[in-house]
N, C-alpha and C. Protein backbone atom coordinates (compact mmCIF):
# COMPACT_ATOMS: atom_id res chain seq x y z
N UNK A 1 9.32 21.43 -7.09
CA UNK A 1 8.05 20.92 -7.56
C UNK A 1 6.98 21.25 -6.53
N UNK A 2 6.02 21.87 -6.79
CA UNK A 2 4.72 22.22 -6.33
C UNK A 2 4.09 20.94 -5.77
N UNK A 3 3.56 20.82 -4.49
CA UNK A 3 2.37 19.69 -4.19
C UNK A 3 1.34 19.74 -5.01
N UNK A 4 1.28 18.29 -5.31
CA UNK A 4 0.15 17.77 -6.02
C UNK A 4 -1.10 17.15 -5.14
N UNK A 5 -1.96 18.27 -5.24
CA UNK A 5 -3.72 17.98 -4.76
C UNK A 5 -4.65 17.42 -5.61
N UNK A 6 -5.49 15.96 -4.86
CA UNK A 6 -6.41 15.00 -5.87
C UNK A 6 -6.95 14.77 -4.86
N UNK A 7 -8.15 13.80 -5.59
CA UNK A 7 -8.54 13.04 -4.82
C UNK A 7 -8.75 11.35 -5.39
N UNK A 8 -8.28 9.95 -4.58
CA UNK A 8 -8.52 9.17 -5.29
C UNK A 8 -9.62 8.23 -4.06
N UNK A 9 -9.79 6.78 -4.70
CA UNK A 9 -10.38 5.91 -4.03
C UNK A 9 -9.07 4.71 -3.75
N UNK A 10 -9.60 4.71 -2.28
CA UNK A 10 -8.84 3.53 -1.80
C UNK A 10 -9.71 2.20 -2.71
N UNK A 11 -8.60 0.91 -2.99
CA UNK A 11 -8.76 -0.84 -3.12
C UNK A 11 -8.27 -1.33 -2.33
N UNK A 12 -9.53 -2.26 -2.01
CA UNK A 12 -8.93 -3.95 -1.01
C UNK A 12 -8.89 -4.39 -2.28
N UNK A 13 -7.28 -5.72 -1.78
CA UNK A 13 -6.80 -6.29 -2.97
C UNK A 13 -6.65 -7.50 -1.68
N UNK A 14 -7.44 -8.42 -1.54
CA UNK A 14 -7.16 -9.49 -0.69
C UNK A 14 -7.24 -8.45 0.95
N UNK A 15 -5.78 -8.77 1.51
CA UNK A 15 -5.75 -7.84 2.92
C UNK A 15 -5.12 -6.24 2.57
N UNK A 16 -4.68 -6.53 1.56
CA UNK A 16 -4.14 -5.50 1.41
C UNK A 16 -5.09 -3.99 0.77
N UNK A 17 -4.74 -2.71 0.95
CA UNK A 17 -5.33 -1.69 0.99
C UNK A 17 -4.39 -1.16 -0.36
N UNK A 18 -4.88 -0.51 -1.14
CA UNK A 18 -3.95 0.57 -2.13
C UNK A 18 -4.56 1.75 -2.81
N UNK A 19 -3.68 2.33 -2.97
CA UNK A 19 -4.29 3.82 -3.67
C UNK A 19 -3.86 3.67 -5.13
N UNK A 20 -4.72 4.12 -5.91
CA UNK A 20 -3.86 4.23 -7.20
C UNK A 20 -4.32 5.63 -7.89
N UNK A 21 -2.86 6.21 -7.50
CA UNK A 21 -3.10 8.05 -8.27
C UNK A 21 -3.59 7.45 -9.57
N UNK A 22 -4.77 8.89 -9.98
CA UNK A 22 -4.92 9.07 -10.94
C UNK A 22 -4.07 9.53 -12.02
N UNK A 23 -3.97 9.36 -13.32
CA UNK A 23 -3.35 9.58 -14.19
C UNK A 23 -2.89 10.87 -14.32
N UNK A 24 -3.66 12.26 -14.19
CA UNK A 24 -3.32 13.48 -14.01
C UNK A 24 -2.54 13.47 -12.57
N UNK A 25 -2.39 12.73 -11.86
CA UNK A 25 -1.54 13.00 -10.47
C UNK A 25 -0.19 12.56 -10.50
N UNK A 26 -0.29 11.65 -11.86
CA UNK A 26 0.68 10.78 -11.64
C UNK A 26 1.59 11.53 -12.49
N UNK A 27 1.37 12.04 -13.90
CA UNK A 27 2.17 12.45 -14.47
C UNK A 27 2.82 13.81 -14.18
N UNK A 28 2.64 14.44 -12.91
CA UNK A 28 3.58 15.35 -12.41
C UNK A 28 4.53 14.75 -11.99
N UNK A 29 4.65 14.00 -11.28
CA UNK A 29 6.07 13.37 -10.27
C UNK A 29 7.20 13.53 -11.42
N UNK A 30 8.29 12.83 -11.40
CA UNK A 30 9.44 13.99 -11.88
C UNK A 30 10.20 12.41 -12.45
N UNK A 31 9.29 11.10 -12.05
CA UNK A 31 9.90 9.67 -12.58
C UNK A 31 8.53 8.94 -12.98
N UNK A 32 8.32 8.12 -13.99
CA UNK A 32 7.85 7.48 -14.36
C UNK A 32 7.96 5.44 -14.11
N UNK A 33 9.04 5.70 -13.03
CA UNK A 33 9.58 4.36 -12.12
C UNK A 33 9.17 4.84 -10.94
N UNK A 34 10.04 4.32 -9.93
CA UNK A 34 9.68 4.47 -8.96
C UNK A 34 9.49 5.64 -8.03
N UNK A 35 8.96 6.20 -7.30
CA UNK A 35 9.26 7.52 -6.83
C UNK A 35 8.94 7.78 -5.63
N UNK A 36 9.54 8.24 -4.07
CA UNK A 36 9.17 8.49 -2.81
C UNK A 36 8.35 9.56 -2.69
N UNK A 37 7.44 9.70 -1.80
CA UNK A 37 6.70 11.22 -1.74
C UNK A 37 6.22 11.11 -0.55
N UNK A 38 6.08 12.31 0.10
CA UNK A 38 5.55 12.56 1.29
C UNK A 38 4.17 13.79 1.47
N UNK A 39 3.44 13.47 2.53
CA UNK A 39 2.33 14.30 2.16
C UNK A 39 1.24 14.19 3.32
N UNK A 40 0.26 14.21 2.55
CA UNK A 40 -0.79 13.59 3.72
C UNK A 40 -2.16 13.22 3.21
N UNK A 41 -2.71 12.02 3.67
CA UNK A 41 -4.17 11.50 3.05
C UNK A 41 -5.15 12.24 4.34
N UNK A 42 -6.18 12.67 3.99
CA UNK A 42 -7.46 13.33 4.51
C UNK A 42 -6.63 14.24 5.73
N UNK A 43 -5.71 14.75 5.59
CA UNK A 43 -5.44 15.43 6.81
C UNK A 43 -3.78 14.58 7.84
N UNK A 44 -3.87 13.38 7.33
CA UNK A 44 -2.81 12.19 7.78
C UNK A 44 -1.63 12.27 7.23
N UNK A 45 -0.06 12.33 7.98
CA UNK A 45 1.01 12.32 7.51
C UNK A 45 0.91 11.19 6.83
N UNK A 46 2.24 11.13 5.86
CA UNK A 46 2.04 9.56 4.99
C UNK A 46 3.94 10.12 4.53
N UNK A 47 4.63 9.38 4.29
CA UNK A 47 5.93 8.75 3.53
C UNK A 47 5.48 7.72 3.13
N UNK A 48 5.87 7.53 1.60
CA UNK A 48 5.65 6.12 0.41
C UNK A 48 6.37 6.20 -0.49
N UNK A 49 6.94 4.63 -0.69
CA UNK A 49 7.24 4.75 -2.28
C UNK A 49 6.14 4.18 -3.21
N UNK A 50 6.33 5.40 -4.25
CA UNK A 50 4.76 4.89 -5.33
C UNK A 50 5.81 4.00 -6.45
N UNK A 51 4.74 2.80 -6.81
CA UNK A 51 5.16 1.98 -7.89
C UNK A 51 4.65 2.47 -8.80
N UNK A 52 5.20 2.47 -10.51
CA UNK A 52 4.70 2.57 -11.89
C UNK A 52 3.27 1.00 -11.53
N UNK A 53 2.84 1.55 -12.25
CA UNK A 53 1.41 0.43 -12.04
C UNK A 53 1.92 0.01 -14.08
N UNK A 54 2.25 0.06 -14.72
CA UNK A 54 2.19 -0.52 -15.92
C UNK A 54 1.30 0.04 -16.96
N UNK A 55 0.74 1.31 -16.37
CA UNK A 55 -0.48 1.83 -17.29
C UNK A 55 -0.52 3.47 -17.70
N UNK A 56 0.37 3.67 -16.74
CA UNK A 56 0.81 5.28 -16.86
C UNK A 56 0.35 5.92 -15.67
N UNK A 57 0.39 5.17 -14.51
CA UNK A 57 0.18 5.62 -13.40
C UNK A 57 0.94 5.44 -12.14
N UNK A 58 0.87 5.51 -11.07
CA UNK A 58 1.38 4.88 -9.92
C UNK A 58 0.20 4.28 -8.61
N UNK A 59 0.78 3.23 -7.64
CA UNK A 59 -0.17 3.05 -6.74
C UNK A 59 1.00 2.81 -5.70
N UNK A 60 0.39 2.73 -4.45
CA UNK A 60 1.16 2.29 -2.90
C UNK A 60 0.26 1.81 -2.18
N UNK A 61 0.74 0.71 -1.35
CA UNK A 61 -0.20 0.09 -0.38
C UNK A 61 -0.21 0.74 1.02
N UNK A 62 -1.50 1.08 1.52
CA UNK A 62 -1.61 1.67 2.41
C UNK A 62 -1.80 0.70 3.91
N UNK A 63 -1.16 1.03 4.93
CA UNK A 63 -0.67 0.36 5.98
C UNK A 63 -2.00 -0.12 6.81
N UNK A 64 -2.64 -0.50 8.01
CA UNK A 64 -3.51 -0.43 8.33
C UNK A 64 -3.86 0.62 8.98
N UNK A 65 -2.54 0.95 9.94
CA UNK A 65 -2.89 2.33 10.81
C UNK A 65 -3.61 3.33 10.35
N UNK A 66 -2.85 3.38 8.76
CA UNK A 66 -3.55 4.75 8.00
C UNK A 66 -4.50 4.41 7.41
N UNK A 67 -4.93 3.30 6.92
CA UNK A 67 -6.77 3.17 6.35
C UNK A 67 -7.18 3.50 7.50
N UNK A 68 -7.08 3.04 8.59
CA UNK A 68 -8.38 3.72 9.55
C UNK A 68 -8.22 5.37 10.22
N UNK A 69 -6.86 5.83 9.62
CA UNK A 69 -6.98 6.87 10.30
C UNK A 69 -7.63 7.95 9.15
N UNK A 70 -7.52 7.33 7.69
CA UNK A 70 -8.21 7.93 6.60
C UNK A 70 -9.88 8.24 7.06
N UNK A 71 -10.45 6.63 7.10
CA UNK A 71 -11.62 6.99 8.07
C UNK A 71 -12.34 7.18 6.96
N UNK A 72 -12.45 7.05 5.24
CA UNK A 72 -13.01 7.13 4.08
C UNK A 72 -12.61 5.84 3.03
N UNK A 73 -13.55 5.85 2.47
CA UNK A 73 -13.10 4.88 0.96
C UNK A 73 -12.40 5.81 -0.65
N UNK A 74 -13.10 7.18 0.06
CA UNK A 74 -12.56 8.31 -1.05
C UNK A 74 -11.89 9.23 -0.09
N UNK A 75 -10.30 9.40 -0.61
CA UNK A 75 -9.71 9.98 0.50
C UNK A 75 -8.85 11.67 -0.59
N UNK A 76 -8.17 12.67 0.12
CA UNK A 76 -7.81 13.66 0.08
C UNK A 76 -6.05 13.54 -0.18
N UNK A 77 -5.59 13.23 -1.49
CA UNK A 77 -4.25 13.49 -0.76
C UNK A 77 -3.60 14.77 -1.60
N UNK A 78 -2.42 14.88 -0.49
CA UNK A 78 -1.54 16.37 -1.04
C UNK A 78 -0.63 15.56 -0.69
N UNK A 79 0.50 15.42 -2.07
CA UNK A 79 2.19 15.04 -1.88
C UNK A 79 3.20 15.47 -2.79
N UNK A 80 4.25 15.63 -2.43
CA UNK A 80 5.30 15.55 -3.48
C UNK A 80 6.52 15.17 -3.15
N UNK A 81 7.21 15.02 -4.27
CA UNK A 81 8.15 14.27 -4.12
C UNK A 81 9.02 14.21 -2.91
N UNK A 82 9.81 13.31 -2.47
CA UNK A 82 11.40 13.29 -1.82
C UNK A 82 12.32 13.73 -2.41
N UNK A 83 12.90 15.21 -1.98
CA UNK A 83 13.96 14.87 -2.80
C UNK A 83 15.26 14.31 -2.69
N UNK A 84 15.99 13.75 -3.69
CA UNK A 84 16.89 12.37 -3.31
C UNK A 84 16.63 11.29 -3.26
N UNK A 85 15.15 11.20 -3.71
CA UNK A 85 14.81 9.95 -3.05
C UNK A 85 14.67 8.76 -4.44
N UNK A 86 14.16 7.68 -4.18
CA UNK A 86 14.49 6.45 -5.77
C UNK A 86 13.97 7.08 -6.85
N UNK A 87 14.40 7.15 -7.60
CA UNK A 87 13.64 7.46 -9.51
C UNK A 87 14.32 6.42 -10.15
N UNK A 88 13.88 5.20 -10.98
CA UNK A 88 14.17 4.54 -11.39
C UNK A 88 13.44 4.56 -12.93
C-alpha cells in the first residue's frame, strides 16, 4: 500500500488533542476497525493506532510532545499502514 498524503485539522476535546482523517484518507487503509500506521505529521515521526470514529472515518489522539512539535492547528500528514499490525 502506497502512503497516504492529506492534510487535516487538529481538535481540543477537553485536554486532549485529536486528528480526525478525512474521509478520502480514511478509506484507503486496508480496515475499517482499527488500524496502526506510521508516518509523519508536518515533517514529525508519529506511530498510532487510528480508531473507526462511527462515521466512516478514523481519528487518534495526539500526545503533547507532538502537538507542539506540529507547531500548527492545520497539520501535513503522510502514513500508512503497519504491517501486521490490529485490523479489527
Amino acid at each position: 500500500m502506497s502512503t497516504n498524503r492529506f492534510e487535516a485539522k487538529l481538535f481540543n476535546i477537553g485536554s486532549w488533542t485529536i486528528l480526525r482523517l478525512p474521509k478520502g484518507a480514511s478509506v484507503k487503509l486496508p480496515s475499517r476497525g482499527m488500524a496502526m500506521v506510521k508516518g509523519t505529521i508536518n515533517g514529525n515521526n508519529l506511530q498510532a493506532p487510528l480508531e473507526p470514529d462511527g462515521k466512516g472515518s478514523h481519528w487518534f489522539r495526539i500526545d503533547k510532545t507532538l502537538r507542539k512539535a506540529a507547531g500548527a492547528d492545520t497539520v501535513m500528514l503522510e502514513i500508512e499502514p503497519v504491517k501486521g499490525s490490529l485490523a479489527k
